[in-house]
Protein backbone atom coordinates (compact mmCIF):
# COMPACT_ATOMS: atom_id res chain seq x y z
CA UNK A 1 -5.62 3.04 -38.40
CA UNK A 2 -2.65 1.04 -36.82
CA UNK A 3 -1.22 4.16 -35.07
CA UNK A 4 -5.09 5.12 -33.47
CA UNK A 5 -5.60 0.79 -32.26
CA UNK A 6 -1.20 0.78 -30.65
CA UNK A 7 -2.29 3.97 -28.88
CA UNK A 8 0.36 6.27 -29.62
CA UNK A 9 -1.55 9.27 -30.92
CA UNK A 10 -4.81 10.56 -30.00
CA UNK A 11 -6.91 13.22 -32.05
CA UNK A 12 -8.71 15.33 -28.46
CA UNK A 13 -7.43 16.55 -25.46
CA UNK A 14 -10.21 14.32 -23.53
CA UNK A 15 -9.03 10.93 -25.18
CA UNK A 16 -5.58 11.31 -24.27
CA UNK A 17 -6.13 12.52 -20.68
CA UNK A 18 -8.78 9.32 -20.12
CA UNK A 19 -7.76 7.48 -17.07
CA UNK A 20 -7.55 4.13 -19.79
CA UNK A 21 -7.25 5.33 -23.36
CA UNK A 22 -6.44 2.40 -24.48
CA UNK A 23 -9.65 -0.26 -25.06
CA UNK A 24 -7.63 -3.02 -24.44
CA UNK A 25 -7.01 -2.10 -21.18
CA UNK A 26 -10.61 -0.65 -20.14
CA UNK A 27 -11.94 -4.32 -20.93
CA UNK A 28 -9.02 -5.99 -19.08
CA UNK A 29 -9.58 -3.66 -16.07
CA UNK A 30 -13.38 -4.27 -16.49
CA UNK A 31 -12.96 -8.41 -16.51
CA UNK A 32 -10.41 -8.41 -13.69
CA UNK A 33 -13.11 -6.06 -11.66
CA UNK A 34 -15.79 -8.87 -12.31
CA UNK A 35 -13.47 -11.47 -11.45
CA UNK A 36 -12.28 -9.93 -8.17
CA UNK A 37 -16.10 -8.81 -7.06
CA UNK A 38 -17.53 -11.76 -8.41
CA UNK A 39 -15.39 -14.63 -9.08
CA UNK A 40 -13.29 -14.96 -6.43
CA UNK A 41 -16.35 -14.86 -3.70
CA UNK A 42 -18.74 -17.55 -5.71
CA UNK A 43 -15.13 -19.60 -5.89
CA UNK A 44 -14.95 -19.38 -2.37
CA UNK A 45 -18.39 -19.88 -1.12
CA UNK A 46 -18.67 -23.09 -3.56
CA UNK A 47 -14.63 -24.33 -2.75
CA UNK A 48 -13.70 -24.11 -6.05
CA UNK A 49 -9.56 -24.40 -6.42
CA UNK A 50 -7.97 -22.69 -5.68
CA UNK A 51 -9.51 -19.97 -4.65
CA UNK A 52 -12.22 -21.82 -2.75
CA UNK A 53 -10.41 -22.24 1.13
CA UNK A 54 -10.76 -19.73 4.18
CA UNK A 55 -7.25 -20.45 4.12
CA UNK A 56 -6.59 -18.31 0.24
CA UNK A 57 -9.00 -15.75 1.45
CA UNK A 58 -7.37 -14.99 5.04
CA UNK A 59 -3.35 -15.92 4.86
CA UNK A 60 -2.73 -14.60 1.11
CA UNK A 61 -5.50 -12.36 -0.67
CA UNK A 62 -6.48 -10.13 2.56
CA UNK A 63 -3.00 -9.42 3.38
CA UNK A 64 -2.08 -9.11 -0.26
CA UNK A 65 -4.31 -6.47 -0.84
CA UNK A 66 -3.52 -4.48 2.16
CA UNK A 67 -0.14 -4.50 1.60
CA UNK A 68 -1.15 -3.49 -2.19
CA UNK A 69 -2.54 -0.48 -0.57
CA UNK A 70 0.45 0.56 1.30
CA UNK A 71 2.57 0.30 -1.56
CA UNK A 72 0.30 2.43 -3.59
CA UNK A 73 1.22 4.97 -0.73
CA UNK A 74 4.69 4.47 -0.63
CA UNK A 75 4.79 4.79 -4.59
CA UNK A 76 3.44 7.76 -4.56
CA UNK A 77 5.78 9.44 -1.98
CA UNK A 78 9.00 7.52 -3.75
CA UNK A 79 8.06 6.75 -6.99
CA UNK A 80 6.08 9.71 -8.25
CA UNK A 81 7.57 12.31 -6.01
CA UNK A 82 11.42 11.08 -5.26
CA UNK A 83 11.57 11.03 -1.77
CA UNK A 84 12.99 7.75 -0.05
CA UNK A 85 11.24 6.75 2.88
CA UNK A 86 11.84 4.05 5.93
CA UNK A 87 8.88 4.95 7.90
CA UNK A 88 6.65 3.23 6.35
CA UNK A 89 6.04 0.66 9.05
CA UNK A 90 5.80 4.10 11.55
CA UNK A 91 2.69 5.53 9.64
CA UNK A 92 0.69 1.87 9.85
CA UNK A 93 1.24 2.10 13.34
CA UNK A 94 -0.24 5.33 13.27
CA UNK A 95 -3.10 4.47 11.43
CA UNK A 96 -3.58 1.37 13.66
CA UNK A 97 -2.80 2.57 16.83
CA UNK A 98 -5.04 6.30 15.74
CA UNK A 99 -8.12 4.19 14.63
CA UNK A 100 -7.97 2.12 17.52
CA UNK A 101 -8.39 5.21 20.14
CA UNK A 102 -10.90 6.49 18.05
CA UNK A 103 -13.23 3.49 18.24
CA UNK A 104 -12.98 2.90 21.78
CA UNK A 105 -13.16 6.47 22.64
CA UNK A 106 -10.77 9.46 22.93
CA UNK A 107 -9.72 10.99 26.68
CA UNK A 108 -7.27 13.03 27.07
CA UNK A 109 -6.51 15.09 29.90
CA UNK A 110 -5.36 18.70 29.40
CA UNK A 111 -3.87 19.48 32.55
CA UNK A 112 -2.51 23.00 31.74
CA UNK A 113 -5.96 23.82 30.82
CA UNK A 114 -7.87 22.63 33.61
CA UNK A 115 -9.95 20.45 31.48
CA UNK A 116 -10.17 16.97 29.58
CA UNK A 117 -10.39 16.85 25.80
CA UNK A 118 -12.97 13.81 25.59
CA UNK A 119 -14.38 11.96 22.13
CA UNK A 120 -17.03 9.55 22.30
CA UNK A 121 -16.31 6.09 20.29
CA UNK A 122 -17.00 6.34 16.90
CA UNK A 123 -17.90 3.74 13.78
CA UNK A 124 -15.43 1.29 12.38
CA UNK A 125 -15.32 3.50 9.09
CA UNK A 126 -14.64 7.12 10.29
CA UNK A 127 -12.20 5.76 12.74
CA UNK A 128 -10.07 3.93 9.77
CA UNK A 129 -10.25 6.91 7.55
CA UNK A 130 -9.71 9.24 11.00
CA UNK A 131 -6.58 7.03 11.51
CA UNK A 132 -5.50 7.36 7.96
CA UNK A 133 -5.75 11.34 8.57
CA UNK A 134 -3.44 11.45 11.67
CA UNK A 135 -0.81 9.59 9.83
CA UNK A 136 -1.58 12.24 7.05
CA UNK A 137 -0.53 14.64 10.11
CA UNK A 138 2.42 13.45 11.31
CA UNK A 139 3.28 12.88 7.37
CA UNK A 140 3.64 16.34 7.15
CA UNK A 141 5.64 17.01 10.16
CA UNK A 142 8.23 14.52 9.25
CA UNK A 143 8.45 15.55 5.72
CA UNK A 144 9.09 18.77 6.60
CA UNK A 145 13.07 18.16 6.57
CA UNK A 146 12.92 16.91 3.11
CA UNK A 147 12.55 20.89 2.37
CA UNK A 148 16.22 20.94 3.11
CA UNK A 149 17.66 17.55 2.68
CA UNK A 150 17.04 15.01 0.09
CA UNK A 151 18.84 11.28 -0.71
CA UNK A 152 19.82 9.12 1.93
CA UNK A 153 19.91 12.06 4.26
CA UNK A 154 15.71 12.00 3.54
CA UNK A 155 16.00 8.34 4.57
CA UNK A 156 17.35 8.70 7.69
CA UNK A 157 14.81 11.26 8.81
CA UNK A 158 12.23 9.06 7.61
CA UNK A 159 13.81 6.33 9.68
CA UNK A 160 14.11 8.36 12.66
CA UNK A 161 10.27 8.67 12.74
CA UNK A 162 10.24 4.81 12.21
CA UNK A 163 12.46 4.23 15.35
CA UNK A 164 10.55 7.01 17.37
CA UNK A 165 7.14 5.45 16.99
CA UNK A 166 7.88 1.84 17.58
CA UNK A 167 9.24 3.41 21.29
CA UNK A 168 6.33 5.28 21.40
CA UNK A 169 3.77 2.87 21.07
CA UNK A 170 5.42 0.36 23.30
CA UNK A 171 6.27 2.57 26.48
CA UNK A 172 3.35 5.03 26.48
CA UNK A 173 0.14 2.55 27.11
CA UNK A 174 -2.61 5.61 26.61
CA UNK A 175 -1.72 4.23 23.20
CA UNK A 176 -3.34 0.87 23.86
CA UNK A 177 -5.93 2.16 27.02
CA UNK A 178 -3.27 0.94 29.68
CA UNK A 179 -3.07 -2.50 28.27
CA UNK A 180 -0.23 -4.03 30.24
CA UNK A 181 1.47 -6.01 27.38
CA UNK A 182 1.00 -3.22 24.86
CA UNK A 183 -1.67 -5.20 23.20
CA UNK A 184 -4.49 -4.45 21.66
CA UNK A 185 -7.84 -6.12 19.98
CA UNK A 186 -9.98 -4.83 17.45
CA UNK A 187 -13.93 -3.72 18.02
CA UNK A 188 -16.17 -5.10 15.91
CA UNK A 189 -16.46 -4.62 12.52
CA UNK A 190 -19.77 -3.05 12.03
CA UNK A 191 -20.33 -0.98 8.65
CA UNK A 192 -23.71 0.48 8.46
CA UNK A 193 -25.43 -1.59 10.52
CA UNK A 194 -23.63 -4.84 8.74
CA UNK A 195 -21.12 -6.92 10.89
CA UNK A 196 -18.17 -8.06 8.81
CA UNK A 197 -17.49 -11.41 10.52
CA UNK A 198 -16.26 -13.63 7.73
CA UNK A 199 -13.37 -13.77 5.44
CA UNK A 200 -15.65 -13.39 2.34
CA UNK A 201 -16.98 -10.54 3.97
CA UNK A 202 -13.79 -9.16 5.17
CA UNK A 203 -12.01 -9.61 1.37
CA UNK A 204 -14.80 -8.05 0.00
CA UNK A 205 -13.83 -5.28 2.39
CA UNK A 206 -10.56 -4.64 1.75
CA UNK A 207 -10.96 -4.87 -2.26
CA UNK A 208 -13.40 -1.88 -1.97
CA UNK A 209 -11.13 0.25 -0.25
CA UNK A 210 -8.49 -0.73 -2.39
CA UNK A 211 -10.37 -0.28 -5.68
CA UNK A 212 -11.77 2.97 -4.45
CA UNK A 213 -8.10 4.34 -3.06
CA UNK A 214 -6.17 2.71 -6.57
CA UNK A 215 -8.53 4.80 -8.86
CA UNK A 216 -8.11 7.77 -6.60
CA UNK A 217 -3.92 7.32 -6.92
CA UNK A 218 -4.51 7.45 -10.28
CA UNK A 219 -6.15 10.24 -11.22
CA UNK A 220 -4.01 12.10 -8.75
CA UNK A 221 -0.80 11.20 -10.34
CA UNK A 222 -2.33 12.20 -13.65
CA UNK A 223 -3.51 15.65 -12.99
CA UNK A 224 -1.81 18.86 -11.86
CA UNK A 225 -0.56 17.65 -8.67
CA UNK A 226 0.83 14.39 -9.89
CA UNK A 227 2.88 16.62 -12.58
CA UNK A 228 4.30 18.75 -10.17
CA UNK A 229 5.24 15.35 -8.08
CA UNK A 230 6.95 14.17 -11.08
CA UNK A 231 8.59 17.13 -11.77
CA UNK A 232 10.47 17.32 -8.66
CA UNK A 233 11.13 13.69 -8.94
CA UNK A 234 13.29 14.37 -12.34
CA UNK A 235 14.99 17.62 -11.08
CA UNK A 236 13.23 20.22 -8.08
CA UNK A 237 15.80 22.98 -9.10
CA UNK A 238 14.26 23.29 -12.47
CA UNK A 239 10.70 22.44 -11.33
CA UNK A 240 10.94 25.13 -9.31
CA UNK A 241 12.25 27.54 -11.43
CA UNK A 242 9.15 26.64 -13.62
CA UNK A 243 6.67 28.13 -11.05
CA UNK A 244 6.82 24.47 -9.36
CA UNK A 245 6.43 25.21 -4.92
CA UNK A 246 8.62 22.61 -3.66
CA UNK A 247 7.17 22.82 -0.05
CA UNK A 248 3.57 22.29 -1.46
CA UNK A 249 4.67 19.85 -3.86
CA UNK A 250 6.60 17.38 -0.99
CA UNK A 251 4.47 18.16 1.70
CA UNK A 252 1.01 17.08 0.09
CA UNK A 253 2.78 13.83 -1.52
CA UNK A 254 3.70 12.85 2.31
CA UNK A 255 0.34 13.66 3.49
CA UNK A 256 -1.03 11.55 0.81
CA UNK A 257 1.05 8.57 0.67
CA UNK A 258 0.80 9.08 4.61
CA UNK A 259 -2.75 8.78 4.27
CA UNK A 260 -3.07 5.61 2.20
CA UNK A 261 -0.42 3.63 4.12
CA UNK A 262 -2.03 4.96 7.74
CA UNK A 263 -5.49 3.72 6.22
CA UNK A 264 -3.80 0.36 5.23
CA UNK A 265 -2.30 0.07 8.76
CA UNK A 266 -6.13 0.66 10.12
CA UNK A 267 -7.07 -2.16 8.13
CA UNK A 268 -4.21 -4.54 8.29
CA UNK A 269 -4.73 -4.68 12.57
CA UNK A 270 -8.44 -4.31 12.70
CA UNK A 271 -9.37 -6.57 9.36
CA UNK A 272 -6.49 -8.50 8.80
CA UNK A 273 -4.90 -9.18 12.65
CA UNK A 274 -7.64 -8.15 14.94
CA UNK A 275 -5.57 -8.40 17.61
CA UNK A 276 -1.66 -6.81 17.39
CA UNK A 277 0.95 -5.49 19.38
CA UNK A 278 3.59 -2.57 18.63
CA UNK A 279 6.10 -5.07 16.76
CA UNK A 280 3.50 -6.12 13.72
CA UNK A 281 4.58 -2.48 12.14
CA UNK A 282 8.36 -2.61 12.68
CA UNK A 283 10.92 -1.29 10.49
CA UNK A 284 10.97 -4.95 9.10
CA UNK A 285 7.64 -3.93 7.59
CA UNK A 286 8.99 -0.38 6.17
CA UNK A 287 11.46 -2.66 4.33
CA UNK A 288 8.77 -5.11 2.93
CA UNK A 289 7.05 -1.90 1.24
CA UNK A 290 9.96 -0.55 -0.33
CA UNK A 291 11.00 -3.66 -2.08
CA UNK A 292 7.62 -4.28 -2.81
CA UNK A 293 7.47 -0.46 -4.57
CA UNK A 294 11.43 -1.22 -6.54
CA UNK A 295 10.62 -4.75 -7.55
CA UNK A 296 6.56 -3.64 -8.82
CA UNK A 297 8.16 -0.55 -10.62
CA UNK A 298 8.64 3.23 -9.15
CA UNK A 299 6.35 5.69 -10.55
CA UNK A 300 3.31 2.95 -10.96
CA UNK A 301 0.12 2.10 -9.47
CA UNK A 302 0.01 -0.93 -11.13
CA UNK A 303 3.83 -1.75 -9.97
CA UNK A 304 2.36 -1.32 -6.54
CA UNK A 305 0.16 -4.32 -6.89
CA UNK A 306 2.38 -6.31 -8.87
CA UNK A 307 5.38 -5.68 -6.19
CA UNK A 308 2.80 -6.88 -3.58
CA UNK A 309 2.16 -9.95 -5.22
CA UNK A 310 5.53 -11.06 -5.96
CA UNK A 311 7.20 -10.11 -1.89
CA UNK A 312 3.83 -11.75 -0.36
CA UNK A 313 3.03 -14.69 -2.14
CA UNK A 314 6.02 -15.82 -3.74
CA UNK A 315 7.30 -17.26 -0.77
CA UNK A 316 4.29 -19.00 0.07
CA UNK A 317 4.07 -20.81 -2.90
CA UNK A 318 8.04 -21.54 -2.80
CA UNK A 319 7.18 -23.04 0.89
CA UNK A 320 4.74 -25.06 -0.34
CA UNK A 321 6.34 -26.83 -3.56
CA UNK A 322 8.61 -29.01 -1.84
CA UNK A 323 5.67 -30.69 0.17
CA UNK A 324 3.03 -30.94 -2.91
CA UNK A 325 5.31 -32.71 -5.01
CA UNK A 326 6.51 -35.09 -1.98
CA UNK A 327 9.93 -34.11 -1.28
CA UNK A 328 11.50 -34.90 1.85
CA UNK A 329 12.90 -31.82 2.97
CA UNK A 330 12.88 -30.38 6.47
CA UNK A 331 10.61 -27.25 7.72
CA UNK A 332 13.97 -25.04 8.18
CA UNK A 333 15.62 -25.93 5.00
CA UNK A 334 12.36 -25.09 3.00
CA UNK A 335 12.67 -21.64 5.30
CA UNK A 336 16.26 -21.13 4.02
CA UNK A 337 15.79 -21.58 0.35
CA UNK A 338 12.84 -19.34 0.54
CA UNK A 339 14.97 -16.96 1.19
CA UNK A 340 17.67 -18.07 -1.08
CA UNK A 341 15.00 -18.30 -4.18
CA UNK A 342 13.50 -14.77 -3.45
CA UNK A 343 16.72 -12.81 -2.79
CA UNK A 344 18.13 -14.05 -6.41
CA UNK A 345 15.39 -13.66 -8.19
CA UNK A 346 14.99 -10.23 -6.87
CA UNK A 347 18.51 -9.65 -7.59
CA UNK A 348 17.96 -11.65 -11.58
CA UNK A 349 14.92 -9.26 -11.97
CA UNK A 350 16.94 -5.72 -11.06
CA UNK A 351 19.45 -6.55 -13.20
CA UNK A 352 17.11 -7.83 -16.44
CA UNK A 353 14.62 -4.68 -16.03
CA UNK A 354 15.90 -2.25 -13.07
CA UNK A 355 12.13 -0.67 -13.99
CA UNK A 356 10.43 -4.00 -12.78
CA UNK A 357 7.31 -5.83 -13.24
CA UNK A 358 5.72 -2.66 -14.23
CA UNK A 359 8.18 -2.10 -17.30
CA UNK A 360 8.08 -5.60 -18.27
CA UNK A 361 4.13 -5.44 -18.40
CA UNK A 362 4.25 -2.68 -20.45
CA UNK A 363 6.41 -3.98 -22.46
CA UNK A 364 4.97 -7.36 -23.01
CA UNK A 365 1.45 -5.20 -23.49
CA UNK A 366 2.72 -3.00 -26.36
CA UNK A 367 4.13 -6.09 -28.39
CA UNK A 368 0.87 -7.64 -27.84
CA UNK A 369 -0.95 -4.84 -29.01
CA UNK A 370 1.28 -4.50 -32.26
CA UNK A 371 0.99 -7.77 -33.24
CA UNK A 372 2.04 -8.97 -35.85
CA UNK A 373 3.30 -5.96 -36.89
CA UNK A 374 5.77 -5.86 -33.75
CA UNK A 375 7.96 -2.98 -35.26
């Protein structure tokens, strides 16, 4: 009975291929669910700590989960399928920038044609999701040379396309409809027929597309396709002399993970910002998400939000310790030890468990579960 309750074995095909075999984690998924859909907006609409300011729901959980979403992407293109990318920043600009055009309207003149290719504006939702698709698109093109090259050869591709874009969107303005700063503000944020004006409204947002995108990453990691991602990861030669098509294989995990960061681009400017320029996605930001997918764990959905949490909010709460326990310390020295803090604990953390968070979840999770029969 001990070996069904730790997990280890299961009697059907169907049990062991479940999403969550285990039933401790089904009811901690379920309760965390509640908590997130529930919890978290009665805590805020009554102010009860801490969840209960404008200030938790706008600065820290809306970004958080955002950048959760990007790093789901990101996993999926390093973690699952082994390809190191620095463009990370690039593709949020192109879900952004993509969603923007679409919801104020698409003219473009096709001169060798004689004609003008002309969209009308569309709703908030199909332009996010249209966005997310054209970063998809480029995905592909740009992944294209990891057919041939792989490593930090891969990387420098991927930063190529990082470096490319940022010019892009700052010189050519049909980007931004001839803004002359580059600039740009988000439309209105009408779902349905519903205006999503405040934060309550705009967390509750975010967490469904999150939610919906997370369980989606899942289940594709799991199946056929997330197999043959994995497979390459470990060693392509072999996976392809399995059966294993490299070029599908690499091609659909940058279209995916292209996808899901474009999408979180759409909503980090038009839900998160509402108004942004060309520099919010910089390769600054391609950096954030790959520490965010090393430190959470490669190869982990749940690393992806875990990573998130610890590259976001950490600092904050560093910032803020100094001042709630009343020590006089300056504004830049808080700054610098921020930074001092974070970069040795990062470093502490790769060295303890190069796996990260992820691996020490697990981990902690299994003992847990065994208890007290830990061995």
């Amino acid at each position: 009975m001990l070996y069904r309750e730790a997990g280890q074995f299961k009697t059907t095909y169907s049990a062991d291929m479940a999403i969550f075999p285990i039933r401790q984690d089904r009811v901690a998924l379920i309760l965390l669910l509640l908590f997130a859909f529930i919890g978290v907006p009665v805590m805020a609409t009554f102010h009860i700590w801490p969840l209960g300011s404008d200030y938790m729901l706008r600065a820290i959980l809306i970004p958080f989960l955002i950048l959760a979403l990007a790093a789901i992407g990101v996993n999926i293109l390093v973690g699952y399928c082994g390809q190191i990318s620095l463009g990370s920043g690039a593709f949020m600009a192109i879900g952004a920038y993509s969603a923007y055009k679409f919801s104020t309207g698409v003219h473009l003149p096709l001169a060798w044609l004689g004609t003008a290719l002309a969209i009308p504006p569309l709703p908030v939702l199909p332009s996010i999701l249209l966005g997310g698709l054209m970063a998809a698109v480029v995905g592909i093109l740009f992944g294209i040379p990891s057919l041939r090259i792989k490593g930090l050869y891969l990387a420098v591709a991927t930063l190529a396309a990082q470096f490319f874009f940022d010019w892009v969107f700052i010189r050519v303005k049909w980007f931004t409809n001839y803004a002359p700063s580059g600039s740009v503000s988000a439309p209105e944020l009408n779902f349905f027929g519903l205006t999503v004006n405040t934060s309550i409204e705009r967390y509750l947002l975010c967490l469904i597309f999150v939610t919906l995108f997370a369980f989606v990453a899942k289940n594709l990691v799991r199946g056929n396709l997330g197999r043959q991602w994995m497979a390459i990861r470990d060693m392509d030669i072999a996976a392809e002399l399995m059966g294993i098509r490299p070029f599908y294989a690499k091609l659909t995990a940058f279209a995916v993970s292209s996808f899901m960061v474009g999408v979180a681009g759409a909503l980090w400017a038009f839900v998160y910002l509402g108004a942004w320029e060309p520099l919010a996605f910089d390769i600054n930001r391609s950096f954030q998400l790959l520490f965010m997918v090393i430190i959470g764990g490669l190869g982990s959905i749940l690393g992806s939000f875990l990573g998130a949490a610890f590259i976001l909010i950490l600092p904050i709460m560093l910032d803020q310790v100094p001042h709630a326990i009343g020590v006089p310390i300056s504004v830049e020295t808080v700054s610098h030890l921020v930074f001092i803090v974070t970069g040795a604990l990062i470093c502490y953390l790769l060295i303890v468990e190069p796996h990260g968070f992820a691996k020490l979840w697990s981990i902690g999770k299994e003992k847990l579960r065994l208890w007290p029969y830990p061995y």
